[in-house]
C-alpha atoms as a PDB file:
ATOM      1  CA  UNK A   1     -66.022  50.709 -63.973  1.00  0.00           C
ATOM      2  CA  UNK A   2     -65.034  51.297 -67.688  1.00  0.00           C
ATOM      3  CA  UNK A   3     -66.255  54.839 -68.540  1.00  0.00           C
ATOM      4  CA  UNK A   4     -65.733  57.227 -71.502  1.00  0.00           C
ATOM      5  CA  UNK A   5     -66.582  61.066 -71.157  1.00  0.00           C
ATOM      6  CA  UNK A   6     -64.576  63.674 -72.726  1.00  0.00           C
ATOM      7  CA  UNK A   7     -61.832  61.684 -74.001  1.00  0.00           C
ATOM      8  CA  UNK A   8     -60.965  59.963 -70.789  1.00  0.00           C
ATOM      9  CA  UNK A   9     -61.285  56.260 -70.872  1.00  0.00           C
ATOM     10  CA  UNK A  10     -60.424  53.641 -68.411  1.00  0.00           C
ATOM     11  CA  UNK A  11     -57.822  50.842 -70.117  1.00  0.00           C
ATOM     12  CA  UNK A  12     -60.481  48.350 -69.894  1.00  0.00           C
ATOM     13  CA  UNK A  13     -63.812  48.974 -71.599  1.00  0.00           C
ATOM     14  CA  UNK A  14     -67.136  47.206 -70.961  1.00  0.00           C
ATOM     15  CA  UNK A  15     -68.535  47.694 -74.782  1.00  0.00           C
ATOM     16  CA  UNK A  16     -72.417  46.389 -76.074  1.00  0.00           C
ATOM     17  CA  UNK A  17     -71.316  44.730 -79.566  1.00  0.00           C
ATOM     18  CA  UNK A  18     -74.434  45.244 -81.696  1.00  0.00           C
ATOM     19  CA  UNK A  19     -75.579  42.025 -83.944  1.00  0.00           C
ATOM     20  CA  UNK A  20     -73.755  41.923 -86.986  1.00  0.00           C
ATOM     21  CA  UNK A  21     -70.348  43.597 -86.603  1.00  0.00           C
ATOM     22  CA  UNK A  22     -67.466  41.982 -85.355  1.00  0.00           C
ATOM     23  CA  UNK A  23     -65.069  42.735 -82.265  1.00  0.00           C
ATOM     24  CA  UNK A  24     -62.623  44.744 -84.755  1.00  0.00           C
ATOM     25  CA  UNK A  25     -65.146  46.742 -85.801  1.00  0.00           C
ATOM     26  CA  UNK A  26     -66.392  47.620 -82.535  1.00  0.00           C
ATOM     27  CA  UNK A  27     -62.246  48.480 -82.279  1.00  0.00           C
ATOM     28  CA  UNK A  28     -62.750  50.640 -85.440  1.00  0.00           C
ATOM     29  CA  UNK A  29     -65.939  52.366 -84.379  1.00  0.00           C
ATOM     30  CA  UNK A  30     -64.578  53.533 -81.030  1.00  0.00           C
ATOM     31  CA  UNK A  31     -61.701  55.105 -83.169  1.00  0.00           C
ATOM     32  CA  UNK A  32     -63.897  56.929 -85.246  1.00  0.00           C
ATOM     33  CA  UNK A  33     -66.109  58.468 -82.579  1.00  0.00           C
ATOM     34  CA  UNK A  34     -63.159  59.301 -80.151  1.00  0.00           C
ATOM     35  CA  UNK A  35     -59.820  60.572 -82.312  1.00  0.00           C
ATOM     36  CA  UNK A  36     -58.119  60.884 -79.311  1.00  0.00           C
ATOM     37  CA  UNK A  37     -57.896  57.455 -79.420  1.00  0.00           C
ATOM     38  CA  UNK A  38     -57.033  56.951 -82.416  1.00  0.00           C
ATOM     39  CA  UNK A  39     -53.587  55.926 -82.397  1.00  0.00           C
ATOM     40  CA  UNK A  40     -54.316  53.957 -78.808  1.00  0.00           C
ATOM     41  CA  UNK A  41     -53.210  50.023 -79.079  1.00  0.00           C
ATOM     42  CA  UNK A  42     -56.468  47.991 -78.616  1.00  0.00           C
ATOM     43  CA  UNK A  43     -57.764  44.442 -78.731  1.00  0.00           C
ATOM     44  CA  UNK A  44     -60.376  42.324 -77.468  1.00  0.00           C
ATOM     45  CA  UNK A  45     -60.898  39.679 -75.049  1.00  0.00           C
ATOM     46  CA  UNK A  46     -63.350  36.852 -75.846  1.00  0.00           C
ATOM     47  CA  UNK A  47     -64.823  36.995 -79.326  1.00  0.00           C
ATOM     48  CA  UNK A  48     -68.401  37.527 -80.006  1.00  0.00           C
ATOM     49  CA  UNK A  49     -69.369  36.021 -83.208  1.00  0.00           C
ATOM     50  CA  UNK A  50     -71.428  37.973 -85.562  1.00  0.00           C
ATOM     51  CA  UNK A  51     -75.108  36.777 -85.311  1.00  0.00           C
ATOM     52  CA  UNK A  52     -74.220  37.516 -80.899  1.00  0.00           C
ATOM     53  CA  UNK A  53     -74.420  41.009 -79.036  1.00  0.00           C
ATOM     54  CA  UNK A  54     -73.197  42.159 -76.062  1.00  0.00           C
ATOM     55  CA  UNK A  55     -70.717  42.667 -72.960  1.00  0.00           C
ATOM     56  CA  UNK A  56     -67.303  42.785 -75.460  1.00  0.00           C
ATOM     57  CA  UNK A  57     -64.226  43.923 -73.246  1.00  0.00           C
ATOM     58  CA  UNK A  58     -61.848  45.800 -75.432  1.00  0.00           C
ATOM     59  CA  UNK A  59     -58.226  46.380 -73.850  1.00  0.00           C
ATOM     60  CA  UNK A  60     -56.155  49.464 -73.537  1.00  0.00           C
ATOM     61  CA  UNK A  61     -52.812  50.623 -72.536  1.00  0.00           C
ATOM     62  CA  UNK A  62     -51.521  48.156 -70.133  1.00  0.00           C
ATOM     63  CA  UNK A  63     -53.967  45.712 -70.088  1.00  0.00           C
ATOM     64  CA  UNK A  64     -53.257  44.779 -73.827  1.00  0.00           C
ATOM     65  CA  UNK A  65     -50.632  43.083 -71.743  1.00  0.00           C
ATOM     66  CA  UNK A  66     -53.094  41.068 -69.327  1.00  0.00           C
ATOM     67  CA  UNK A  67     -55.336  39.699 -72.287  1.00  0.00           C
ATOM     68  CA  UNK A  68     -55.003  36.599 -71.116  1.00  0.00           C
ATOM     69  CA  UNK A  69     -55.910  37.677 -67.503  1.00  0.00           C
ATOM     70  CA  UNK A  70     -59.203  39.096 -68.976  1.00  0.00           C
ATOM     71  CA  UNK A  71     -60.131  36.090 -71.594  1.00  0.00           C
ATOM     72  CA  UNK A  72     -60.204  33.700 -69.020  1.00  0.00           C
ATOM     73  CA  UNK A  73     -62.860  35.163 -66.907  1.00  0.00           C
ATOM     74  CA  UNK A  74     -66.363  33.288 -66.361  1.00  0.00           C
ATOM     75  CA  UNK A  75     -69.050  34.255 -68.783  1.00  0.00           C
ATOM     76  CA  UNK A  76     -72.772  34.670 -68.817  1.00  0.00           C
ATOM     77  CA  UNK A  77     -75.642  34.289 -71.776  1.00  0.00           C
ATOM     78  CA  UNK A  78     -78.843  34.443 -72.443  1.00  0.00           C
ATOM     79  CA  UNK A  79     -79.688  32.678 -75.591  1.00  0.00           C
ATOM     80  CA  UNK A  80     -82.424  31.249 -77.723  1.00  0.00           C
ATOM     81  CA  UNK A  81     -82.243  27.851 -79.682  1.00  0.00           C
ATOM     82  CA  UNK A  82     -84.398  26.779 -82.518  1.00  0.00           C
ATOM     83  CA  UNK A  83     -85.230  22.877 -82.780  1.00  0.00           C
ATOM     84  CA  UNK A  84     -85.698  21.336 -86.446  1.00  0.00           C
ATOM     85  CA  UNK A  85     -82.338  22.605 -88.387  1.00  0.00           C
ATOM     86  CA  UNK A  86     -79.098  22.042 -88.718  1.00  0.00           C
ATOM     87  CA  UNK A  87     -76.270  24.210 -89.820  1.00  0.00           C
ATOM     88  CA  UNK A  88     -72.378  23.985 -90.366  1.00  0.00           C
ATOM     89  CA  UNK A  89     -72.415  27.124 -88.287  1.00  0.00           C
ATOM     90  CA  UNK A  90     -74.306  25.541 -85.476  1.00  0.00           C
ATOM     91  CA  UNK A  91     -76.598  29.156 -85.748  1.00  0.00           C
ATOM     92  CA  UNK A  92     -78.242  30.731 -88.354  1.00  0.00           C
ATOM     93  CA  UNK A  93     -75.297  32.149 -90.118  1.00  0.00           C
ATOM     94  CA  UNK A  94     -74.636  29.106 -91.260  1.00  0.00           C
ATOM     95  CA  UNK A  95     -75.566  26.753 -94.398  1.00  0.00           C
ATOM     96  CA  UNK A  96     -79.150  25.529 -93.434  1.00  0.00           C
ATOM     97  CA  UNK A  97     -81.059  21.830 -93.433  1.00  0.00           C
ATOM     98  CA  UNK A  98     -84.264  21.410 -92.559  1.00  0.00           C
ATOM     99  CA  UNK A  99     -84.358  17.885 -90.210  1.00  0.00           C
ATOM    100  CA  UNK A 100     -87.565  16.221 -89.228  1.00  0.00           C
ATOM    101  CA  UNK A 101     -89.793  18.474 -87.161  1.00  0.00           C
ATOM    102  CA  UNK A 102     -89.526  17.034 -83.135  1.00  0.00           C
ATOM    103  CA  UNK A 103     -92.454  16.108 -81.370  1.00  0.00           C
ATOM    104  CA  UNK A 104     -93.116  19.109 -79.343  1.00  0.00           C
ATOM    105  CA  UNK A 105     -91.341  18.769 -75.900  1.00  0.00           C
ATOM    106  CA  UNK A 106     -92.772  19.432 -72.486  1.00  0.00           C
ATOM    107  CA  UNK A 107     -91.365  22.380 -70.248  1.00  0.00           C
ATOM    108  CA  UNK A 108     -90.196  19.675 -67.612  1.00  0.00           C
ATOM    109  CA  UNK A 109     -88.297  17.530 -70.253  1.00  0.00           C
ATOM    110  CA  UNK A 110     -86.547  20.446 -71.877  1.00  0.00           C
ATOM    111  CA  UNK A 111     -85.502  21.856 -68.596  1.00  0.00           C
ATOM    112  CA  UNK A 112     -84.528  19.138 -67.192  1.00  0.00           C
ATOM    113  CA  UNK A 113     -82.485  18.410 -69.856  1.00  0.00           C
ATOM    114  CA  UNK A 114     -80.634  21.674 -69.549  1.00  0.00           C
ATOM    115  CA  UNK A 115     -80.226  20.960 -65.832  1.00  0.00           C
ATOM    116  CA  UNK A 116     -78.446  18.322 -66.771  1.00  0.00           C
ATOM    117  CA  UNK A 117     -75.715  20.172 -69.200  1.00  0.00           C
ATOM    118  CA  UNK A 118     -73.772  21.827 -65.418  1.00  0.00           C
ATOM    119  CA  UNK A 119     -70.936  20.312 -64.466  1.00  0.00           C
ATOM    120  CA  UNK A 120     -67.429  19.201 -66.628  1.00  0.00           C
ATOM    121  CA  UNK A 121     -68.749  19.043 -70.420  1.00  0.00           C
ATOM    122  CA  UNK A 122     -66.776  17.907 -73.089  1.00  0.00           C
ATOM    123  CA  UNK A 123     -67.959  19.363 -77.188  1.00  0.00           C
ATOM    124  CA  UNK A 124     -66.723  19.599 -80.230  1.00  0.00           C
ATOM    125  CA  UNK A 125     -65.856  22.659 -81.709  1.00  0.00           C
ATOM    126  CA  UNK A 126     -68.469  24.210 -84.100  1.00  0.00           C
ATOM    127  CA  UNK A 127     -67.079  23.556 -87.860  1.00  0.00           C
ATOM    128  CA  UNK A 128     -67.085  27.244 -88.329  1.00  0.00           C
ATOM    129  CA  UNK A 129     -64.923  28.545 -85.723  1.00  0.00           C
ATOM    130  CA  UNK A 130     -61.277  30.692 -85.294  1.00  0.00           C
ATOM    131  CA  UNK A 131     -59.545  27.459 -83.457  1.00  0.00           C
ATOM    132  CA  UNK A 132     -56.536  26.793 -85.057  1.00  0.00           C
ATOM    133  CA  UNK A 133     -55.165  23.175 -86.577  1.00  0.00           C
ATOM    134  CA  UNK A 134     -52.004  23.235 -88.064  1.00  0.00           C
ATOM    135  CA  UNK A 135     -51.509  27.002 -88.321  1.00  0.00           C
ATOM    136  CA  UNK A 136     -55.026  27.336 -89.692  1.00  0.00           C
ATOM    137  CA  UNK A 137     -58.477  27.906 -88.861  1.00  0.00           C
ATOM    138  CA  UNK A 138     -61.291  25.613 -88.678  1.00  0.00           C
ATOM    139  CA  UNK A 139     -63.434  27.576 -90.559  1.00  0.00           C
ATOM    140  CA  UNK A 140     -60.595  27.975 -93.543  1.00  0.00           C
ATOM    141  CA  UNK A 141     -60.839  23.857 -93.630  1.00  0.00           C
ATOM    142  CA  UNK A 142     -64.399  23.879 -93.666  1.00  0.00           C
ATOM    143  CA  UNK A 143     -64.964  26.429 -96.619  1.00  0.00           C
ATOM    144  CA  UNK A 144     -62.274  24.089 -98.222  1.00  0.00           C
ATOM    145  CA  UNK A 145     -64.130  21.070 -97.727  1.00  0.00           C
ATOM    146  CA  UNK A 146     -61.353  19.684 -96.183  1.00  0.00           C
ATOM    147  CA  UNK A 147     -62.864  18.873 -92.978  1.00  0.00           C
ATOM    148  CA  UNK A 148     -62.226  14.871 -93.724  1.00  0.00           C
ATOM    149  CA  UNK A 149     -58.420  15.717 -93.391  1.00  0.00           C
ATOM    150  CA  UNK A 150     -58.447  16.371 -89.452  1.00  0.00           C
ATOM    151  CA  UNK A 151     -60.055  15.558 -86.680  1.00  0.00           C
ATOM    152  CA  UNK A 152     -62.594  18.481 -84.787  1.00  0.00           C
ATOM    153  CA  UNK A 153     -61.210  18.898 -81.322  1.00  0.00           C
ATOM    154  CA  UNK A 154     -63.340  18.024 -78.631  1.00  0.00           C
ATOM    155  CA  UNK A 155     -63.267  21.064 -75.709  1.00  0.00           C
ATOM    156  CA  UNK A 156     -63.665  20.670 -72.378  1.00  0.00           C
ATOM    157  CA  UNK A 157     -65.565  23.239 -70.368  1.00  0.00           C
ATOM    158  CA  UNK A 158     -67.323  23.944 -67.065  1.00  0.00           C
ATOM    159  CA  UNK A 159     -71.118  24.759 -67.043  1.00  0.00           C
ATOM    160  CA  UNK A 160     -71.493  26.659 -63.910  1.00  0.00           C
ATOM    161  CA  UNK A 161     -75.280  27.092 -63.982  1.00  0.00           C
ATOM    162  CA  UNK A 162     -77.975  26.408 -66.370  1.00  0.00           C
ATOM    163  CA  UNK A 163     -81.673  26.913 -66.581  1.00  0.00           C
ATOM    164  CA  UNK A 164     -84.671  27.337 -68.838  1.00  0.00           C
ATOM    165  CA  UNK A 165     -85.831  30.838 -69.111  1.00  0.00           C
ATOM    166  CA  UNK A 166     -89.159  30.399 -71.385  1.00  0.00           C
ATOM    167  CA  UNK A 167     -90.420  27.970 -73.905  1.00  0.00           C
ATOM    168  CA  UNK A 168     -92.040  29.421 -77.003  1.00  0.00           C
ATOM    169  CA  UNK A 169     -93.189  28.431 -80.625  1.00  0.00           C
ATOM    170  CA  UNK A 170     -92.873  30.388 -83.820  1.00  0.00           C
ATOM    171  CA  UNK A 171     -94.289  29.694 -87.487  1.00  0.00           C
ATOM    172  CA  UNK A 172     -91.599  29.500 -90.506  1.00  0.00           C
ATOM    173  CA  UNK A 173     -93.008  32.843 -91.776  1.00  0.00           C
ATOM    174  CA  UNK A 174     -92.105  34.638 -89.189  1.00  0.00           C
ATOM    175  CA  UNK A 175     -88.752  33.043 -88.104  1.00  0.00           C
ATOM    176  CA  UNK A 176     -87.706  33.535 -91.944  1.00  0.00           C
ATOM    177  CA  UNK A 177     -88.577  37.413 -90.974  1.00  0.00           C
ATOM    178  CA  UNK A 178     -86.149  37.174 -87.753  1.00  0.00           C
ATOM    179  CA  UNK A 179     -83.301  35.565 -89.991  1.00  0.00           C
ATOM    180  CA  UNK A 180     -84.023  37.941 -93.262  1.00  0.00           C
ATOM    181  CA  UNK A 181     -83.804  40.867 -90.474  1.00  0.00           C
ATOM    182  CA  UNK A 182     -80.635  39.791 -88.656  1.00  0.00           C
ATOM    183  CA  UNK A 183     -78.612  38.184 -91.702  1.00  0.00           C
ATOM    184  CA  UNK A 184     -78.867  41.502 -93.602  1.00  0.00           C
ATOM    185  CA  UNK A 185     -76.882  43.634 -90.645  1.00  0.00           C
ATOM    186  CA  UNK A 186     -74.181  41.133 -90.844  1.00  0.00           C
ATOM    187  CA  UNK A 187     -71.058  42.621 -92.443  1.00  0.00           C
ATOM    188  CA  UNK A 188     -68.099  40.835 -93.832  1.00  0.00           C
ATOM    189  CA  UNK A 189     -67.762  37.528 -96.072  1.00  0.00           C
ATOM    190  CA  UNK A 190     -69.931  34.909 -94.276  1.00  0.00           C
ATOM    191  CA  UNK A 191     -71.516  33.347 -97.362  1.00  0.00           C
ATOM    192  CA  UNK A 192     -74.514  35.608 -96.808  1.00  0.00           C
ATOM    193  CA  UNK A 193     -76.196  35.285-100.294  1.00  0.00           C
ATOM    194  CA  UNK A 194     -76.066  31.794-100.520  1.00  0.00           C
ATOM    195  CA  UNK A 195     -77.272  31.435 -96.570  1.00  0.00           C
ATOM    196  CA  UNK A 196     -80.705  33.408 -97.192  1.00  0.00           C
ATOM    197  CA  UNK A 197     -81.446  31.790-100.482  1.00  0.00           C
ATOM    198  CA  UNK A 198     -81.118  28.600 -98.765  1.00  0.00           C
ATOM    199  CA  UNK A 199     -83.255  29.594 -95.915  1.00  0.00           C
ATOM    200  CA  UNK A 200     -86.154  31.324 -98.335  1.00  0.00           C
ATOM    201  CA  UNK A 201     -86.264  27.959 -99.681  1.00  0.00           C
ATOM    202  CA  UNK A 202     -86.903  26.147 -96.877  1.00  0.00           C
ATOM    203  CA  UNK A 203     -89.105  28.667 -94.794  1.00  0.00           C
ATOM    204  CA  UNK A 204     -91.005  30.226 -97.726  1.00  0.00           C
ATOM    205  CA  UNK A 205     -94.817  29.969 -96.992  1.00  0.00           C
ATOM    206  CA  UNK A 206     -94.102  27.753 -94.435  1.00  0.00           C
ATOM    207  CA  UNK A 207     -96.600  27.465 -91.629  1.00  0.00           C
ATOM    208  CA  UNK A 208     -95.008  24.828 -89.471  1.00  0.00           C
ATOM    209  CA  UNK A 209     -94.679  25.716 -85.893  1.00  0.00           C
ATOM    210  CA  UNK A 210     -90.628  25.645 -84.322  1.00  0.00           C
ATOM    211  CA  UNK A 211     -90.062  25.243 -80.738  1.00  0.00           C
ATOM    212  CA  UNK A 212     -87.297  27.781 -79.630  1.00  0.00           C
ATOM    213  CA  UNK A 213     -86.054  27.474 -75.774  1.00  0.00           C
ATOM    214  CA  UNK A 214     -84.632  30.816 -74.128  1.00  0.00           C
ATOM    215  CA  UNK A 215     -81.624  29.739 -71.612  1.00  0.00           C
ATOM    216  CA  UNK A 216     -79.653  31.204 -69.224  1.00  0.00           C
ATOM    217  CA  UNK A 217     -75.790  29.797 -68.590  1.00  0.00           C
ATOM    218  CA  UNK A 218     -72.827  30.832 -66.867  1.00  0.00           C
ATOM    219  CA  UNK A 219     -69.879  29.222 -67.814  1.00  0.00           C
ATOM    220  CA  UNK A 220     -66.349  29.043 -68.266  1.00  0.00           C
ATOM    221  CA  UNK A 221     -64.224  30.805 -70.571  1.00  0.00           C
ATOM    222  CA  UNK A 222     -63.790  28.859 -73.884  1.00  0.00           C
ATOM    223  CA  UNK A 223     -67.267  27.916 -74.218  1.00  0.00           C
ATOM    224  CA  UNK A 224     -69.562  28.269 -77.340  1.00  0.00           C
ATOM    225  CA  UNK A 225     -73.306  28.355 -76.893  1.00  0.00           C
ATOM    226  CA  UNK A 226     -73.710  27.589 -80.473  1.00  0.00           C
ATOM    227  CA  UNK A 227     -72.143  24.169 -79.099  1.00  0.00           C
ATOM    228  CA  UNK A 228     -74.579  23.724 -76.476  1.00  0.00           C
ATOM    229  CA  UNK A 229     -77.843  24.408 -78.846  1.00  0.00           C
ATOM    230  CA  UNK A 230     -76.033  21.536 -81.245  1.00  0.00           C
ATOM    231  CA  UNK A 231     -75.953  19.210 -77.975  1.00  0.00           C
ATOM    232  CA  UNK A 232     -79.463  19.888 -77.099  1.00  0.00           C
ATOM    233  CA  UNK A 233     -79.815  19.093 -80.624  1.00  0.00           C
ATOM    234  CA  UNK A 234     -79.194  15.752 -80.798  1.00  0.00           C
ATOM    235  CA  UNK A 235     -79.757  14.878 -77.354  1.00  0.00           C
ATOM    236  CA  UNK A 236     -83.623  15.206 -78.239  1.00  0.00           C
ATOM    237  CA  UNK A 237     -85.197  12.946 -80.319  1.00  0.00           C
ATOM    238  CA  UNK A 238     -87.789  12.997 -82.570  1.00  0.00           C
ATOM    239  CA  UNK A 239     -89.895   9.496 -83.176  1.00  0.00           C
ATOM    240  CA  UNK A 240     -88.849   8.264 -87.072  1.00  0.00           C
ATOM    241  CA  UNK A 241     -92.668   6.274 -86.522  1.00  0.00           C
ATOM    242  CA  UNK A 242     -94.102   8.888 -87.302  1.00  0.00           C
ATOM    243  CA  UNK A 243     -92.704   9.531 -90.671  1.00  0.00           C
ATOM    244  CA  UNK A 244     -92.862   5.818 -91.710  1.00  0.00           C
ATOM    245  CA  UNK A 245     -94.742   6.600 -95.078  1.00  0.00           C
ATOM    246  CA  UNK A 246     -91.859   8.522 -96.183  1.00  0.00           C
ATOM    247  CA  UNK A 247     -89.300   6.283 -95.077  1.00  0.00           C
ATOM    248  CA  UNK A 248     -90.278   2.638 -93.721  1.00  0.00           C
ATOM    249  CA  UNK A 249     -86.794   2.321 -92.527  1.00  0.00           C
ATOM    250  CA  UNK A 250     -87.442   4.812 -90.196  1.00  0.00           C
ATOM    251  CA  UNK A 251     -89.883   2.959 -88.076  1.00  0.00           C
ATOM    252  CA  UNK A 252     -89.677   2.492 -84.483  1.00  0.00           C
ATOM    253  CA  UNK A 253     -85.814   4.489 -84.539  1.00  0.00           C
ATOM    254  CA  UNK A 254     -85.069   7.564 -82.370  1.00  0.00           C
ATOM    255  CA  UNK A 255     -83.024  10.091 -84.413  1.00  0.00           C
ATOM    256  CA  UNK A 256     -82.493  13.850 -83.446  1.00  0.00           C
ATOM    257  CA  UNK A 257     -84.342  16.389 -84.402  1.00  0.00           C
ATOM    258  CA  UNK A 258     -81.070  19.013 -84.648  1.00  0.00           C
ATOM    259  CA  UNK A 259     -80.726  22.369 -83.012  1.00  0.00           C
ATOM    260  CA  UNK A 260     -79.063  26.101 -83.847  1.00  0.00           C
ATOM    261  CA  UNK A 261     -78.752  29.599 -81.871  1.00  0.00           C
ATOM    262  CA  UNK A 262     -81.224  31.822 -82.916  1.00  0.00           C
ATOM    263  CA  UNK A 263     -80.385  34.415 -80.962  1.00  0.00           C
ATOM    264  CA  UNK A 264     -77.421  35.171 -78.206  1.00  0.00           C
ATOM    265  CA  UNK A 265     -76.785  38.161 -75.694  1.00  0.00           C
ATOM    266  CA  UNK A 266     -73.592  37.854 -73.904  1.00  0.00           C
ATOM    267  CA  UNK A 267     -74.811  39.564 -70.542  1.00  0.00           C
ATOM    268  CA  UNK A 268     -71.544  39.420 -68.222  1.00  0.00           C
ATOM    269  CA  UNK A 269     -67.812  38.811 -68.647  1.00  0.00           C
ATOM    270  CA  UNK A 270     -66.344  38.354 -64.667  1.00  0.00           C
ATOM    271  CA  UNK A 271     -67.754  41.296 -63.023  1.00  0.00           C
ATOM    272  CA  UNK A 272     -68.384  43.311 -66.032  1.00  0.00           C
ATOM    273  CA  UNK A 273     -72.178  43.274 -66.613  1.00  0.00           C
ATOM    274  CA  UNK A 274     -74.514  44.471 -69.816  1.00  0.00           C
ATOM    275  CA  UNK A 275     -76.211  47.151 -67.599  1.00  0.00           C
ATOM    276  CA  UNK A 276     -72.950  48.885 -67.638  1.00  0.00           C
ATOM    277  CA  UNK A 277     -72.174  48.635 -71.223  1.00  0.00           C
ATOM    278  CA  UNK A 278     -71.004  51.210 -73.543  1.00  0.00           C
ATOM    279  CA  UNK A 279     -72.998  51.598 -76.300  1.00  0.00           C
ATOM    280  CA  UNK A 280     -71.170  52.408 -79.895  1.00  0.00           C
END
């Protein structure tokens, strides 16, 4: 079990990445509070993004070596999607648009509909990701606006288990308070000025009730949740009757009412679990 007392450390080490640094900085952090290491060679294996926290295995000594031994271990998440937005981030670190607010779905639906995501599962990759296409990454072509020039790749992955943890509802006030709050610990370039101004425009004074869904999924290595809550996303559908006096075109269509992560919690990578989790 990865451990760290008096400037011993195992090579592999079962780290809880706060919200809003990256793995690096976890790296650079460890450094700081333990200059006996220093000088150690370190990476990571299986990136959490910015807006997630976390198991985060960092690699030492010898099992720099093994990375890809360790990325390719089975993962496990708890997460929370928000229903009624769409971003080019597929979270909320991402460039925000309000779609039409979903009729409120039943426990049973939703979590039958999650159900439904185990097994093989093919996805696109999120438009704001490190995946490479011709020596550069996806998100580089999307702040380019270049996205029209390639194709996204579609990834296939195995959902091992999935299930509906709780069903809850929150008012715009408040969820602009929960994106305010985790947006400002984010560090690094990711647009973060132009993000919240978006979002205060859209959630300012706004007393609409969200539906967010809390899920639980194990899964294979290579999967993003922030893919998933897209899925679930446009798999449900919002009834276009309903808005017929703004748009008679509308009427009697299905469209989908869009989906981002709120919120995710990486809880286990293989058989290295949260509880265990250095904190830094």
């Amino acid at each position: 079990m990865p451990t760290m007392k008096n400037n011993e450390f195992s090579a592999i080490l079962n780290v809880y990445k706060p919200v809003g640094i990256s793995p690096l900085d976890a790296i650079n952090l460890i450094k700081e509070k333990h200059p006996a290491l220093k000088n150690e060679k370190m990476t990571y294996a299986g990136r959490l993004d910015p807006m997630a926290e976390g198991v985060l295995l960092i690699l030492a000594e010898k099992a720099v070596y093994e990375k890809d031994k360790y990325l390719k271990l089975d993962k496990e998440y708890e997460g929370e999607i928000l229903f009624g937005f769409e971003t080019d981030t597929y979270d909320i670190l991402g460039m925000p648009k309000s779609i039409r607010q979903p009729t409120f779905t039943s426990r049973t639906v939703l979590g039958g509909m999650i159900k439904k995501l185990e097994g093989e599962l093919a996805l696109p990759l999120p438009p704001y990701s490190s995946y490479k296409i011709k020596g550069k990454s996806l998100f580089q072509w999307t702040r380019e606006g270049k996205l029209d020039e390639i194709e996204i790749p579609m990834r296939q992955i195995k959902i091992n288990s999935a299930e509906m943890l709780n069903l809850n509802e929150i008012s715009g006030e408040k969820l602009l308070e929960i994106i305010e709050q985790k947006i400002s610990l984010t560090k690094g370039d990711f647009r973060q000025k132009e993000i919240l101004e978006r979002w205060r425009d859209i959630l300012k004074n706004d007393k609409t009730n969200y539906q967010i869904v809390k899920i639980k999924i194990n899964c294979s290595s290579g999967t993003y949740i922030r893919s998933i809550a897209h899925h679930l996303g446009e798999e449900l559908k919002i009834d276009a009757t309903l808005f017929s006096c703004e748009r008679s075109e509308l009427e009697n269509k299905k469209y989908s009412c869009g989906g981002i992560l709120l919120n995710l919690k990486r809880t286990q990578v293989g058989k290295f679990n949260i509880k265990d989790s250095l904190r830094i």
